[in-house]
C-alpha atoms as a PDB file:
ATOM      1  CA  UNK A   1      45.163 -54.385 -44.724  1.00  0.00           C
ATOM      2  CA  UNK A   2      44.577 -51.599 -42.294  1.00  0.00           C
ATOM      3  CA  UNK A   3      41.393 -48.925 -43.426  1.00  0.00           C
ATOM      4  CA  UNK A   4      44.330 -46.172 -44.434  1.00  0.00           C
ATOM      5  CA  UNK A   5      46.210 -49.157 -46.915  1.00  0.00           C
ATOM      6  CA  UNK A   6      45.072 -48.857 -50.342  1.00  0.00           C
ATOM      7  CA  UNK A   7      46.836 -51.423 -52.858  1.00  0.00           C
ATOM      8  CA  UNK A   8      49.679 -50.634 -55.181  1.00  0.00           C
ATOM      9  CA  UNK A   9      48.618 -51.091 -58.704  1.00  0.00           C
ATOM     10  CA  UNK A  10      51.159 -53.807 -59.952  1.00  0.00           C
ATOM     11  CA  UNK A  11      51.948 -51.642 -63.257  1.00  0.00           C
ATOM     12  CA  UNK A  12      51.028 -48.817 -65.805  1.00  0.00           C
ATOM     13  CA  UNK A  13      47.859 -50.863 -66.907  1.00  0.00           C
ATOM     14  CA  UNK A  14      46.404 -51.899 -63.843  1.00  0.00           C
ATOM     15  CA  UNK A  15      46.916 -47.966 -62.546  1.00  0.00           C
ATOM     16  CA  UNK A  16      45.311 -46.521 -65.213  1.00  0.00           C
ATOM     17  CA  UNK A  17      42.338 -49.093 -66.888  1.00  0.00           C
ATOM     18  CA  UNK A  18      42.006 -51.093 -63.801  1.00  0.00           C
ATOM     19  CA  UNK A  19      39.035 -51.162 -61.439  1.00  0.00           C
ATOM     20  CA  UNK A  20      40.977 -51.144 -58.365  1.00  0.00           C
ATOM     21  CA  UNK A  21      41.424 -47.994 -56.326  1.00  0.00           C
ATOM     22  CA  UNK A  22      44.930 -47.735 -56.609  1.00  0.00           C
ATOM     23  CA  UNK A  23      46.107 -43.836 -55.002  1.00  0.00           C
ATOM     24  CA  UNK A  24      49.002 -42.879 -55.532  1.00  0.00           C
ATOM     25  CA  UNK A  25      49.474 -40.323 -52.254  1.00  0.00           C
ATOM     26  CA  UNK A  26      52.496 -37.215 -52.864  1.00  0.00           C
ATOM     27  CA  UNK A  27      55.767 -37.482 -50.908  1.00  0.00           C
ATOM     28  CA  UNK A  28      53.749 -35.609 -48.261  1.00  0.00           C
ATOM     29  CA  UNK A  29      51.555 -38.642 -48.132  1.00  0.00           C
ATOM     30  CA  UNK A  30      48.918 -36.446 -49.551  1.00  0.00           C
ATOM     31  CA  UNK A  31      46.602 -36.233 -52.777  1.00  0.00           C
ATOM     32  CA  UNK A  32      44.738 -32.760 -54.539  1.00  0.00           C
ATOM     33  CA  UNK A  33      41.227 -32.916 -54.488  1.00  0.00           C
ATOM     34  CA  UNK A  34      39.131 -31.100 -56.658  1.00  0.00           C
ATOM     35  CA  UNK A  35      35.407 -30.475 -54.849  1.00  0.00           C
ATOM     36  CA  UNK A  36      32.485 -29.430 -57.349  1.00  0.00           C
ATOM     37  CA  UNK A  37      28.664 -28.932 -57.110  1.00  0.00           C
ATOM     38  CA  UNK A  38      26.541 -32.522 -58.030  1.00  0.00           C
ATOM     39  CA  UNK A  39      23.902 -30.155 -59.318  1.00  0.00           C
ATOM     40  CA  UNK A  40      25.337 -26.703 -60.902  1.00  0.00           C
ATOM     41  CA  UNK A  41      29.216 -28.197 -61.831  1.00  0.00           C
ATOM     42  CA  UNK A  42      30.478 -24.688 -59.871  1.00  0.00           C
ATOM     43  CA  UNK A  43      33.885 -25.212 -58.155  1.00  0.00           C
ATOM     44  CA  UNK A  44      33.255 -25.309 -54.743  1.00  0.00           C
ATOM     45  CA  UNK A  45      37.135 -25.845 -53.259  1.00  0.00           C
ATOM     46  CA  UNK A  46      40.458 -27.269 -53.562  1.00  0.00           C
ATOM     47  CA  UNK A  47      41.401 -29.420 -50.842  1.00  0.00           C
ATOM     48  CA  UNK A  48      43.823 -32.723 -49.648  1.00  0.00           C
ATOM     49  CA  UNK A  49      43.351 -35.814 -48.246  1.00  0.00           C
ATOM     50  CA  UNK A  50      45.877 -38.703 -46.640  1.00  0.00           C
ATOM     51  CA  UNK A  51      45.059 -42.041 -46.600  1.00  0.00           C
ATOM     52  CA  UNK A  52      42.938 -41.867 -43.646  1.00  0.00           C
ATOM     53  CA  UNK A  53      41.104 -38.778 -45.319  1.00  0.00           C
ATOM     54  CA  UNK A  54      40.222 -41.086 -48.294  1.00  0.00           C
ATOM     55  CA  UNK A  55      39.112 -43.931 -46.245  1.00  0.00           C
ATOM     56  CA  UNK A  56      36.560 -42.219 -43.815  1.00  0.00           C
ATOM     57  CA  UNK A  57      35.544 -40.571 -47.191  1.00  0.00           C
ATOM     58  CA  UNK A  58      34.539 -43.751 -48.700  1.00  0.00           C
ATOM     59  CA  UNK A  59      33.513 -45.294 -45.213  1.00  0.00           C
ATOM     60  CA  UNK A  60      31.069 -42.080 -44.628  1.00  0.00           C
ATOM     61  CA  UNK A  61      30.039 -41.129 -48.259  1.00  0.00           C
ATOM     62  CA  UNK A  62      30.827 -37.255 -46.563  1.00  0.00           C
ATOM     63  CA  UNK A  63      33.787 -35.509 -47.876  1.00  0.00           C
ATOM     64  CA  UNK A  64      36.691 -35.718 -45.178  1.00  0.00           C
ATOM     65  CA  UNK A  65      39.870 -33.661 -45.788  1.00  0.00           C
ATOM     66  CA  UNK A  66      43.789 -33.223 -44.642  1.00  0.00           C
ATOM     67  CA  UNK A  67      44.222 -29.820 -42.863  1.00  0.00           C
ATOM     68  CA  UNK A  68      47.648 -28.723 -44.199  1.00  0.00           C
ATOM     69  CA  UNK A  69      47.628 -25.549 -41.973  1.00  0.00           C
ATOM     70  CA  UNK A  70      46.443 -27.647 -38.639  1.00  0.00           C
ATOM     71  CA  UNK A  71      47.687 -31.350 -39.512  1.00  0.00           C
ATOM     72  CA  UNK A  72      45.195 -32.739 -38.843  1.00  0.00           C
ATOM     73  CA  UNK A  73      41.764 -34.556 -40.644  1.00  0.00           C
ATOM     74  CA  UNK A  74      38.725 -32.441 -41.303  1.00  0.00           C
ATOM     75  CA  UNK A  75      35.402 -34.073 -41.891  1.00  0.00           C
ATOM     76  CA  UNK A  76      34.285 -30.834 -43.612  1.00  0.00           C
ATOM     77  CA  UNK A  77      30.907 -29.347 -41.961  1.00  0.00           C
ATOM     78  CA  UNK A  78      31.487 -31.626 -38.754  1.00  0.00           C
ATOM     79  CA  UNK A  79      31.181 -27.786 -36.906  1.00  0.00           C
ATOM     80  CA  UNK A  80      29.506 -25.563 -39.479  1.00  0.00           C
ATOM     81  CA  UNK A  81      26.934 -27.847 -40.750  1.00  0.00           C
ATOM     82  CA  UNK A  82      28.463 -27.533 -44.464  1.00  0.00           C
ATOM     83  CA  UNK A  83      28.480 -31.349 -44.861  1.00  0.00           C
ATOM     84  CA  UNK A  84      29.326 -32.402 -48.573  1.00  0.00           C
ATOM     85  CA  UNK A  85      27.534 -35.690 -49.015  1.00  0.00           C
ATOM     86  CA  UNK A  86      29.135 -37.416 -51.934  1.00  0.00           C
ATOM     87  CA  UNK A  87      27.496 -37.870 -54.929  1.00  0.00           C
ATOM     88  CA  UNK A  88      29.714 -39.250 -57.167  1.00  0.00           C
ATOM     89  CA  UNK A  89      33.706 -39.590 -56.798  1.00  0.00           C
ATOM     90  CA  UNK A  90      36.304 -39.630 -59.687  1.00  0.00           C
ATOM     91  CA  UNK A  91      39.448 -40.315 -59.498  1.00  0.00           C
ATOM     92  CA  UNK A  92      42.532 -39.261 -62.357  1.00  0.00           C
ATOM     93  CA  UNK A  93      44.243 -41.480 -64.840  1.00  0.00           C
ATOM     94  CA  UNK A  94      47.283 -42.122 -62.931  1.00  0.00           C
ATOM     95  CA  UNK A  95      45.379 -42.257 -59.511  1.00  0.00           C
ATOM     96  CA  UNK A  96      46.696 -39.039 -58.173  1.00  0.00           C
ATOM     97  CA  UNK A  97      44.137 -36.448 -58.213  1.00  0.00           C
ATOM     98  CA  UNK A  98      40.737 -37.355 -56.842  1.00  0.00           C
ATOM     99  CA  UNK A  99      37.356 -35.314 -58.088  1.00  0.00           C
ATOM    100  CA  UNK A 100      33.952 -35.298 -55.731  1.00  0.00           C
ATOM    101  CA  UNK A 101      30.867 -34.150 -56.608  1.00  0.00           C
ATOM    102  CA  UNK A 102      28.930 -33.525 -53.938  1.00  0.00           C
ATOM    103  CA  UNK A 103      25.367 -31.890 -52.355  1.00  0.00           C
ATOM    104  CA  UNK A 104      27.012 -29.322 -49.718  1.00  0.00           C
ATOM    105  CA  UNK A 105      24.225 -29.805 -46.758  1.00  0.00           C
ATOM    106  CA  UNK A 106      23.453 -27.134 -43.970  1.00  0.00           C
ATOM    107  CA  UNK A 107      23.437 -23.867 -45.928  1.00  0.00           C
ATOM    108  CA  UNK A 108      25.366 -24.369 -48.494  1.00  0.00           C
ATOM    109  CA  UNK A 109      28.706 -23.291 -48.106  1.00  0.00           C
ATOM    110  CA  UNK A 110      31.837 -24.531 -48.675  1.00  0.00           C
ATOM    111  CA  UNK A 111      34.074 -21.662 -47.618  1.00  0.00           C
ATOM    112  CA  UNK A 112      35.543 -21.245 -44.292  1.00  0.00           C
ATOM    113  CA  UNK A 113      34.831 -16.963 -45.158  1.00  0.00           C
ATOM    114  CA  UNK A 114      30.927 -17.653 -45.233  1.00  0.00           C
ATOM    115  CA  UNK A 115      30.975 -17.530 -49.959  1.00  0.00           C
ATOM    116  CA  UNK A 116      29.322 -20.678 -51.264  1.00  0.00           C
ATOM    117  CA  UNK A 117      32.411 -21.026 -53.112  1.00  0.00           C
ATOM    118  CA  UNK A 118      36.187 -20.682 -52.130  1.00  0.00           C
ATOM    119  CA  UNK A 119      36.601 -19.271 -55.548  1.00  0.00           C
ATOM    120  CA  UNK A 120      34.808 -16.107 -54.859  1.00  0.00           C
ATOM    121  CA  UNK A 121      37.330 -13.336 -56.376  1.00  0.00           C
ATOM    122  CA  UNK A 122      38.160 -12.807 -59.675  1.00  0.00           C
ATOM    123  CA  UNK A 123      41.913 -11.116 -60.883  1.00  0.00           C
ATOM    124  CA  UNK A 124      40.910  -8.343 -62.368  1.00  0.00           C
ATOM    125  CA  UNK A 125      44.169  -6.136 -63.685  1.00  0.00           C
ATOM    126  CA  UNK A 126      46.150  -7.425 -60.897  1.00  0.00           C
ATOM    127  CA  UNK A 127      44.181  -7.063 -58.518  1.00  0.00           C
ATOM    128  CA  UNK A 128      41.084  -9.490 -56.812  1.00  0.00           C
ATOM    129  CA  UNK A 129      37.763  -8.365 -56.697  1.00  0.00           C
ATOM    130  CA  UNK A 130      34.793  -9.922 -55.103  1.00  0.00           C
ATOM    131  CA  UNK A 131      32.194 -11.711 -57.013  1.00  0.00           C
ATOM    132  CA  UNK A 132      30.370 -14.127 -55.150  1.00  0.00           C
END
């Protein structure tokens, strides 16, 4: 098995009580990842990883993403500094969803627009309004 094979869980079970990481990737190849502060629970992004995303993930303990708009992997703060060192990773009951919680290194960040947070409007009648 190659570092980008994971296993197949051999039914409903195994997928969802097992202990064997099991992902179940989209038709894209890809899965959602949900990225959230280790120490304050905020949101920090909303991101997707391939196979090879997941692997260097688990082989770095650093989160490492799937670039939809550039094709391409992203070890996330490789440039900016904004490492995410993995605290803790989760992953959902049918293996298609993963959750990190993670200590975002350099100064902070985790959005590409400088906010600590990609989730840094709120929809306020319609319209989005800045709230860090």
């Amino acid at each position: 098995m190659s570092m980008t094979e994971f296993p197949t869980a051999p039914d409903k079970t195994a997928l969802e009580r097992g202990e064997v990481l099991a992902p179940r990737f989209d038709a894209n190849g890809l899965m959602a990842v949900v990225t959230t502060h280790a120490e304050t629970g905020e949101v920090l992004m909303f991101a997707w990883m391939n196979a090879e995303a997941l692997a260097r993930t688990l082989e770095l303990g650093e989160a490492v993403y799937f670039s939809r708009s550039r094709n391409e992997i992203w070890h996330k703060g490789a440039t900016s500094g904004q490492i995410q060192k993995i605290v803790e990773m989760r992953i959902d009951c049918d293996q298609d969803c993963l959750w990190l919680k993670v200590l975002p290194q350099g100064d902070g960040g985790a959005c590409h627009v400088g906010f600590r947070s990609c989730f840094y409007r709120v929809v306020e009648d319609g319209k989005l309004v800045e709230r860090p």
